[in-house]
Structures are given as C-alpha cells and as structure tokens.
N, C-alpha and C. Protein backbone atom coordinates (compact mmCIF):
# COMPACT_ATOMS: atom_id res chain seq x y z
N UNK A 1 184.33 28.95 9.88
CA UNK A 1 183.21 29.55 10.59
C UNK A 1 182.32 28.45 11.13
N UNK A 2 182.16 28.38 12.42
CA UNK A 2 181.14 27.21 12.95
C UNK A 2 180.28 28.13 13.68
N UNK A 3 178.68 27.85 13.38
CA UNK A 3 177.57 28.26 13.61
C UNK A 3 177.03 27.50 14.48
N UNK A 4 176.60 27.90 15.79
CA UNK A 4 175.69 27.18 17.03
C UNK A 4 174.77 28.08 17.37
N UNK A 5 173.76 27.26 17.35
CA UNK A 5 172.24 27.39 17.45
C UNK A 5 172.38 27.62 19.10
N UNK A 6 172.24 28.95 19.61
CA UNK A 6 172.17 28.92 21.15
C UNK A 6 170.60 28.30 22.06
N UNK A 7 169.97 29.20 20.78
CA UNK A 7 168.69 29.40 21.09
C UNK A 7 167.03 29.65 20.27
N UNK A 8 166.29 28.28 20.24
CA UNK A 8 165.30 28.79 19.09
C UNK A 8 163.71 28.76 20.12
N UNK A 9 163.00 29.44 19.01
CA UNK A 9 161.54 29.75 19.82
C UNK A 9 160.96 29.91 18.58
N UNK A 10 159.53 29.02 18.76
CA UNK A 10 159.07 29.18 18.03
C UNK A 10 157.28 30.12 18.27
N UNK A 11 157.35 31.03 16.83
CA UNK A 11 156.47 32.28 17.11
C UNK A 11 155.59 31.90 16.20
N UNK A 12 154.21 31.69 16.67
CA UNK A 12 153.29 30.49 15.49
C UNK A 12 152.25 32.24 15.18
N UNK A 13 152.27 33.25 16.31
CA UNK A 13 151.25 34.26 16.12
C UNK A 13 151.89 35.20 14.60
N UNK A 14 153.40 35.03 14.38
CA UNK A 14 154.14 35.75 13.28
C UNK A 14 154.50 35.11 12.35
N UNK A 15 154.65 33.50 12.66
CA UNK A 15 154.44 32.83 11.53
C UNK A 15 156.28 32.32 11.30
N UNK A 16 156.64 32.45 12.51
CA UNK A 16 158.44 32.41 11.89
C UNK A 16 158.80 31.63 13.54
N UNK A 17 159.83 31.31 13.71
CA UNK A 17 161.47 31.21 14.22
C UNK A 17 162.09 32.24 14.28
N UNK A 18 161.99 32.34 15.73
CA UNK A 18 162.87 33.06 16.30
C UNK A 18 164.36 32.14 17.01
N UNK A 19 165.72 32.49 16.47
CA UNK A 19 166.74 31.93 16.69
C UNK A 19 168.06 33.15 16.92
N UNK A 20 168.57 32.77 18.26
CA UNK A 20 169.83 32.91 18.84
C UNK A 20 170.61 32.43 18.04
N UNK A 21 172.23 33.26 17.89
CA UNK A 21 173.06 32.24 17.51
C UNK A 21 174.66 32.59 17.66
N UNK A 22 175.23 31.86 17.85
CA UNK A 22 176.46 31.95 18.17
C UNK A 22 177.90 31.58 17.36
N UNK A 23 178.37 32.38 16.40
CA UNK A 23 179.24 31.90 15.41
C UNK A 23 180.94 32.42 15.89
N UNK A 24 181.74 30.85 15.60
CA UNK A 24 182.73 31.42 16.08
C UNK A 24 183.53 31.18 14.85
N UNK A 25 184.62 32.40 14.71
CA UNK A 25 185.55 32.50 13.63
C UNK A 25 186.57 32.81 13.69
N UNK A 26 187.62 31.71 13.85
CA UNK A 26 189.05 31.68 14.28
C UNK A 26 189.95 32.05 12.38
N UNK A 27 191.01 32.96 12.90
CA UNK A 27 191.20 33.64 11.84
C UNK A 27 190.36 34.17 11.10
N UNK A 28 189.80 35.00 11.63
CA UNK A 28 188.74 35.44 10.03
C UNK A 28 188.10 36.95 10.94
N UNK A 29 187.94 37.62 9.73
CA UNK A 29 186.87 38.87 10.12
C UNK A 29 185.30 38.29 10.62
N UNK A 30 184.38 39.34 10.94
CA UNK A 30 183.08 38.89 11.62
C UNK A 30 182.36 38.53 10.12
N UNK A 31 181.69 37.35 10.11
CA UNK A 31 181.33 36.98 9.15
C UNK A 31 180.15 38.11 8.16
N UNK A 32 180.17 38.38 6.81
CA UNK A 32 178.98 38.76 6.21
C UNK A 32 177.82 37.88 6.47
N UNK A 33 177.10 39.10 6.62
CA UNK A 33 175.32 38.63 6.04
C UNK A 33 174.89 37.21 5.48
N UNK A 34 175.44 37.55 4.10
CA UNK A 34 175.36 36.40 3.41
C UNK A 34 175.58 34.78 3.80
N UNK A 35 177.34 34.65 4.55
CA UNK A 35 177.31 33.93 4.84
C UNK A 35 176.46 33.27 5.54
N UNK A 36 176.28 33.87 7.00
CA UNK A 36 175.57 33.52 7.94
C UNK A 36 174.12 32.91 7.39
N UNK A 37 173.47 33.44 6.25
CA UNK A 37 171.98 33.33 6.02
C UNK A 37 172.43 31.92 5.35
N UNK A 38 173.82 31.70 4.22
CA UNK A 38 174.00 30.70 3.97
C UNK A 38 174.00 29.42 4.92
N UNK A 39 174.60 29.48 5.61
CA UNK A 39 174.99 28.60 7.12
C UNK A 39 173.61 28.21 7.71
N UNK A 40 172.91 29.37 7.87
CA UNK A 40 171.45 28.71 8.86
C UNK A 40 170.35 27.98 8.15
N UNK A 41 170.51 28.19 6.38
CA UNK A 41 169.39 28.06 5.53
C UNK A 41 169.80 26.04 5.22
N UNK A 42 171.30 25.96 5.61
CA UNK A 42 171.46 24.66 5.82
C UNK A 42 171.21 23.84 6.82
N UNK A 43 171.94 24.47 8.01
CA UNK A 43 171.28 23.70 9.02
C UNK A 43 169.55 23.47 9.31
N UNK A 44 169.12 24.54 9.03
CA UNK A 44 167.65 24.72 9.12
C UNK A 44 166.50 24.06 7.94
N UNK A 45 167.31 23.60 7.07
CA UNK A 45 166.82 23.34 5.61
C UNK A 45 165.87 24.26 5.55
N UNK A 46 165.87 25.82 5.57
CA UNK A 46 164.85 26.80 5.17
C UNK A 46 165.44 27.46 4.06
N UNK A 47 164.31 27.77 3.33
CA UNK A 47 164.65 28.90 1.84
C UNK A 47 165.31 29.95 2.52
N UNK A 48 166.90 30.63 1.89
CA UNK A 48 167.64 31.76 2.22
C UNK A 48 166.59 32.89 2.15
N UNK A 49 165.96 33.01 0.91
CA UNK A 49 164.44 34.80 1.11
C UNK A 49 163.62 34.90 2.39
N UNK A 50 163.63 33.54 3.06
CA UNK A 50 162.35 33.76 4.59
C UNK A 50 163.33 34.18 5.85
N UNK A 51 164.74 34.01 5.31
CA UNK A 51 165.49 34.37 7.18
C UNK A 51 166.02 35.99 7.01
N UNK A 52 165.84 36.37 7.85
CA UNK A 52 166.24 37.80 7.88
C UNK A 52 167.22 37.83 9.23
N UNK A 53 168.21 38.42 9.13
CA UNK A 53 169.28 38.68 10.50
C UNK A 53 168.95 40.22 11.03
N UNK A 54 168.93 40.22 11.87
CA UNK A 54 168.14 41.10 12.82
C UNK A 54 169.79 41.90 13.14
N UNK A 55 170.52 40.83 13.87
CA UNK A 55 171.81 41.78 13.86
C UNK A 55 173.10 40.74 14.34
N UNK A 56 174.06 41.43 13.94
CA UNK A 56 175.69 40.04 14.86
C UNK A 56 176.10 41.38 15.46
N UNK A 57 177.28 40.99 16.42
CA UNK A 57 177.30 41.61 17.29
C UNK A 57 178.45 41.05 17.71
N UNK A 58 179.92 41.09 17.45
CA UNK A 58 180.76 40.62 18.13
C UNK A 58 181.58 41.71 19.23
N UNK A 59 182.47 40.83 20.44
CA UNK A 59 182.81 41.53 21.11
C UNK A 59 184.41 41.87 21.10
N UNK A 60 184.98 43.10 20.98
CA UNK A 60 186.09 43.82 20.81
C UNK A 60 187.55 42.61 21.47
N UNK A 61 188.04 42.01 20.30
CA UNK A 61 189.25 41.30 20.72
C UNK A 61 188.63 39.66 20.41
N UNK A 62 187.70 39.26 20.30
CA UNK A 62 187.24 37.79 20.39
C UNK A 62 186.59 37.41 19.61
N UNK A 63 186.77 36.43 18.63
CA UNK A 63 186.85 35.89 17.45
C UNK A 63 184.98 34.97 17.51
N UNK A 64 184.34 35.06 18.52
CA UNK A 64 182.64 35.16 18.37
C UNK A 64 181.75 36.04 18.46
N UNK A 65 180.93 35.53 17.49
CA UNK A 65 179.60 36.61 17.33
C UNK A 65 178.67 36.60 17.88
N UNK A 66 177.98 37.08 18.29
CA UNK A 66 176.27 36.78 18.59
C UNK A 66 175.58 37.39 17.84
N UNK A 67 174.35 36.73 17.41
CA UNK A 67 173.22 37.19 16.21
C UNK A 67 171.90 36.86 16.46
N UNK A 68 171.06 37.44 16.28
CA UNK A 68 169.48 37.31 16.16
C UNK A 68 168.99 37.26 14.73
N UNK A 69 168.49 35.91 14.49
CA UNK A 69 167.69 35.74 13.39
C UNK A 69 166.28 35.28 13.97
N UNK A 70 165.32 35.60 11.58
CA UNK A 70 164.11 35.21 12.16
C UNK A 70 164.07 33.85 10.97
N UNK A 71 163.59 33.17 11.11
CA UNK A 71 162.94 32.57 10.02
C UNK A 71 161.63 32.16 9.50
N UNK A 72 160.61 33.07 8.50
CA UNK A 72 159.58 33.09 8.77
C UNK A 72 159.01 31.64 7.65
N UNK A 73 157.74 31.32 7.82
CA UNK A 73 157.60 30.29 6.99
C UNK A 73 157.26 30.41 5.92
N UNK A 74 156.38 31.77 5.35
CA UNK A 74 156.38 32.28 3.92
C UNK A 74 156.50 33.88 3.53
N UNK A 75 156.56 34.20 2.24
CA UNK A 75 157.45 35.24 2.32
C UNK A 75 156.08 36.26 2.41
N UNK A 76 154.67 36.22 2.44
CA UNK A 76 153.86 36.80 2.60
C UNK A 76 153.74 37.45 4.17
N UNK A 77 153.88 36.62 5.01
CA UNK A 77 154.36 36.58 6.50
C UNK A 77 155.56 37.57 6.35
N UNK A 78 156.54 37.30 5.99
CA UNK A 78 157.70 38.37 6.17
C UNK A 78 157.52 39.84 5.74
N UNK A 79 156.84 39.60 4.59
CA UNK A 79 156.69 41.41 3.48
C UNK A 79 155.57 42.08 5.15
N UNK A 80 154.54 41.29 5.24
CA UNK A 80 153.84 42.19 6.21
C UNK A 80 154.57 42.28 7.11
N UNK A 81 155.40 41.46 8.00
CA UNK A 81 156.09 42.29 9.19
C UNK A 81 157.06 42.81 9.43
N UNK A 82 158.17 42.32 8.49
CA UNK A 82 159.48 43.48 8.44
C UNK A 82 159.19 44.27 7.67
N UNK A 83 160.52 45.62 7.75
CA UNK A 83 160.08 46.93 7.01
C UNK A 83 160.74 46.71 6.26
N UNK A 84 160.64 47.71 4.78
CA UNK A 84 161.21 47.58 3.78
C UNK A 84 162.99 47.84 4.24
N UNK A 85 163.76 48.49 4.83
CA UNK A 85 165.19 48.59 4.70
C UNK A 85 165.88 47.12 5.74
N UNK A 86 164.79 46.32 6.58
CA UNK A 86 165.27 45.32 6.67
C UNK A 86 165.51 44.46 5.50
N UNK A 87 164.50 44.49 5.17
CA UNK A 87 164.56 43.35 4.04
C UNK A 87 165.83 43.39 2.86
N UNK A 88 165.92 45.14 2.55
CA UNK A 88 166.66 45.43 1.56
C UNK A 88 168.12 45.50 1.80
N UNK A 89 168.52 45.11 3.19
CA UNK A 89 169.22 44.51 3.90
C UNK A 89 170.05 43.48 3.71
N UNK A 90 169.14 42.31 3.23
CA UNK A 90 169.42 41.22 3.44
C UNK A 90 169.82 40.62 2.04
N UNK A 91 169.22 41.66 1.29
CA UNK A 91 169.87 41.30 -0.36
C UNK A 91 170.77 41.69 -0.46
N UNK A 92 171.69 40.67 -1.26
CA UNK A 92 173.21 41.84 -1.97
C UNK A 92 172.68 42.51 -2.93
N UNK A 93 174.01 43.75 -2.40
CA UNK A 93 173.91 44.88 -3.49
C UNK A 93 174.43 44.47 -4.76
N UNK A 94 173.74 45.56 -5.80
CA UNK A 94 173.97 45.46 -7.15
C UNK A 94 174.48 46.28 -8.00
N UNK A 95 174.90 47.46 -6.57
CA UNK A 95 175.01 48.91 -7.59
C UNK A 95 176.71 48.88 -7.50
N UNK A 96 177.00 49.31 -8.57
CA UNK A 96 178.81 49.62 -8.35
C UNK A 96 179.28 50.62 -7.38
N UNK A 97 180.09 50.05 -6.95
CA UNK A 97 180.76 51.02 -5.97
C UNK A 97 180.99 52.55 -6.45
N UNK A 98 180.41 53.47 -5.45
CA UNK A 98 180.95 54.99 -6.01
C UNK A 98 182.54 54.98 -6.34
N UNK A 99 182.72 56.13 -7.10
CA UNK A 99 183.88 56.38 -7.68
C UNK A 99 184.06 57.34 -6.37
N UNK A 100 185.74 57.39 -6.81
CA UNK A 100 186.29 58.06 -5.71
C UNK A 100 186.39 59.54 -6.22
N UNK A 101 186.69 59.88 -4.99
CA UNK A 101 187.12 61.72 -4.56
C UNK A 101 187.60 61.87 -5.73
N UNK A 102 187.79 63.26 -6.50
CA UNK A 102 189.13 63.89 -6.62
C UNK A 102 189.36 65.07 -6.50
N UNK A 103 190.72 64.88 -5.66
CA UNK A 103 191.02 65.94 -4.53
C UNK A 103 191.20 67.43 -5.99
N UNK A 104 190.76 68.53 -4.95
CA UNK A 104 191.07 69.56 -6.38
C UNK A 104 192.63 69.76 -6.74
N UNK A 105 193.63 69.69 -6.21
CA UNK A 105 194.69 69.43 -6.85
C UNK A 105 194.68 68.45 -8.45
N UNK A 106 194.05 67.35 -8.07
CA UNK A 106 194.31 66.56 -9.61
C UNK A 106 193.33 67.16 -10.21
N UNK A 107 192.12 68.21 -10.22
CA UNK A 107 191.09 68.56 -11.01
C UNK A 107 191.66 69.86 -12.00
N UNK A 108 192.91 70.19 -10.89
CA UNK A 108 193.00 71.58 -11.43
C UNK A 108 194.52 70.71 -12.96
N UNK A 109 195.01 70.08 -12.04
CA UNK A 109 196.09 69.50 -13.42
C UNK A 109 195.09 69.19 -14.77
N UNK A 110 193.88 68.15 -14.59
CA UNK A 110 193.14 67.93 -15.50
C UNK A 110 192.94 69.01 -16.34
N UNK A 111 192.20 70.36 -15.85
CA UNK A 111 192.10 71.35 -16.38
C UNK A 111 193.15 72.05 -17.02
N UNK A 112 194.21 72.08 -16.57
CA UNK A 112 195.54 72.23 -17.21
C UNK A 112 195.93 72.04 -18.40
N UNK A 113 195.45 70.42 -18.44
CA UNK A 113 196.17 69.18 -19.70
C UNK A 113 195.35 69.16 -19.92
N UNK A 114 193.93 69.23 -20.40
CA UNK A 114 192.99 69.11 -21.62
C UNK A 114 193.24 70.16 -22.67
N UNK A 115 193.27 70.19 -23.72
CA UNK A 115 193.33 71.29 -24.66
C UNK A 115 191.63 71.75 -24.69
N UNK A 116 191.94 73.33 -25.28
CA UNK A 116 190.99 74.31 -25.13
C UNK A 116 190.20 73.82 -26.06
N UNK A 117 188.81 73.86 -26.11
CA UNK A 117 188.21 73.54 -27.97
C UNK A 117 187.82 74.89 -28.30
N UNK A 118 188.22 74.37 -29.38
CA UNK A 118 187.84 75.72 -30.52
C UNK A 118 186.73 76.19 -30.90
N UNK A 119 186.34 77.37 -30.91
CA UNK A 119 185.14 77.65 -31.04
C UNK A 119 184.21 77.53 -32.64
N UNK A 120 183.07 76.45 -32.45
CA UNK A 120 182.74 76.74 -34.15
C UNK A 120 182.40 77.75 -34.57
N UNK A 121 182.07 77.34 -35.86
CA UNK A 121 181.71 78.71 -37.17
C UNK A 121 180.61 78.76 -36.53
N UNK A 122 179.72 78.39 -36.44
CA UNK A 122 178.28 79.31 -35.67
C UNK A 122 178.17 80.27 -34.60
N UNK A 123 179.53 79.63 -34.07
CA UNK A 123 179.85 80.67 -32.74
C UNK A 123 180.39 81.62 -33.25
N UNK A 124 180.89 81.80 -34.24
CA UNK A 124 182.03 82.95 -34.24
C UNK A 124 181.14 84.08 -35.28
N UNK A 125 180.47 83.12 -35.94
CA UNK A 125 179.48 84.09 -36.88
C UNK A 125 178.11 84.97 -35.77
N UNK A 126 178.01 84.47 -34.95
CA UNK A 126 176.57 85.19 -33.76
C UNK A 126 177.41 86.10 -32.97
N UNK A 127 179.21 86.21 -32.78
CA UNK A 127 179.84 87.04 -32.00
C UNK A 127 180.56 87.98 -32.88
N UNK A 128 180.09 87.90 -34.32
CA UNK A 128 180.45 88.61 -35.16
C UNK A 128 179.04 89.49 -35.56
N UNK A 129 178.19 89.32 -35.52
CA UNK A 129 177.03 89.99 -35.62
C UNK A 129 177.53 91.56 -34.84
N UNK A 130 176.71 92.44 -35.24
CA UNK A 130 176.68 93.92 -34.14
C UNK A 130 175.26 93.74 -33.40
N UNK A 131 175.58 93.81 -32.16
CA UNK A 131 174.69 94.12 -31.58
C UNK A 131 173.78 95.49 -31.45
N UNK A 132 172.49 95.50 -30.93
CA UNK A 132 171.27 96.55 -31.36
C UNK A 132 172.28 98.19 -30.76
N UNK A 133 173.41 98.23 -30.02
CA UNK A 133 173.32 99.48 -29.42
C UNK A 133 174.71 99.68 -30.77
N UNK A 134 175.60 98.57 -31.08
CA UNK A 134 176.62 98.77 -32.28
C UNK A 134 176.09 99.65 -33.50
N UNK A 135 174.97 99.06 -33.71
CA UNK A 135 174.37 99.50 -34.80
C UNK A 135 173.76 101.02 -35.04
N UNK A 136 173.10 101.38 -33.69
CA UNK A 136 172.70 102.94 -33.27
C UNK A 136 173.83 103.57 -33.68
N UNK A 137 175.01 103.18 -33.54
CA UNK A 137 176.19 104.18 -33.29
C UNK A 137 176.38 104.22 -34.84
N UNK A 138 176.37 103.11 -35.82
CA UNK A 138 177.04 103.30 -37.02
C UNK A 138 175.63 103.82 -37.58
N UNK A 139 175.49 104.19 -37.80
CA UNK A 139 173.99 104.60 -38.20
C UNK A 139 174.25 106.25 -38.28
C-alpha cells in the first residue's frame, strides 16, 4: 500500500489539516480504516486519536483510492467538531461478531433431539390439587 499526499490545507479557524490523499494498492482489497490512519499518523508524525477519515472512495476495476482526511491538533478541537458516529467510526470495534441465522429447518431438528424434561414434584403436586369448581361437584 503506498500513500500520496495529493493535497494538504491548512484550517487554523478548526484547529486541524485538511488532507487529500491518494493510496494505491496493487494486489490487495481497498485498504481499512485503520490502516490508512496508521500510514498518515507516520508520515505526518501526528497522534492516530486526532485524524479522522472523512471517507476512501475507490473506483470500480482500479487498484486506487481517494480519501479525505482531517488532522486536528488536539482532541478537544475534534470532540467539539465532529459528531459522535464519526468519531465512533474511527475506533475498532470490540463487540463480537453476531451469531448467525438459524434457518427453522435446523430449529425444528433441535427441537426434535432435545429430550422432554420432566416435570417436578411441585408441579405435579399443584396439578394434582382439585380445583374450586372440582370440589363444588364432590361436595
């Protein structure tokens, strides 16, 4: 993956770097997030928490990306101007992957092959009771 800086500007009223960029990746899928924040936080010698990627954008058949990043200079600057699902964005996730489907065919086998449980003695003693209209009758 080689990363070129197309284009930077600097935004002194927001407190960040604004940067173009152009990544090309011969054999390879469009790069993650991660990487990329890895890649610019070197060239840029900036802390990975202040750059946020705005977006990549590659084009159908061709092995480069285009991306908009920001890099702000502290993270007080960033919390006030991006929104929270950018930001939450830019972190890796932590949650485990959902579990998968299951189709009702395998739900109904499950149900099949579990054995029945048995009902306890408390149960069987409250369905052994007579109920109020049983009782009218033996009476």
């Amino acid at each position: 993956m080689e990363l070129e800086i197309a284009e930077k500007n600097d935004n002194p009223l927001l407190h960040r770097q604004e940067v173009q960029i152009v990544i090309r990746h011969e054999n390879k899928g469009t790069p993650k997030r991660k990487e990329v924040i890895q890649n610019l936080s070197e060239q840029l010698k900036a802390k990975k928490d202040l750059i946020v990627i705005d977006h990549l954008k590659n084009k159908y058949g061709k092995t480069e990306t285009q991306g908009y990043a920001k890099i702000y200079a502290n993270i007080e600057a960033l919390n006030r101007i991006e929104t929270k699902p950018s930001i939450a964005r830019q972190k890796p996730s932590e949650k485990k992957p959902p579990k998968a489907k299951k189709t009702k065919k395998v739900e109904k086998d499950q149900e099949e092959t579990e054995p029945v449980e048995e009902a306890t003695q408390e149960e069987t003693e409250s369905v052994e009771e007579e109920t109020p209209v049983e009782k009218g009758k033996s009476e």
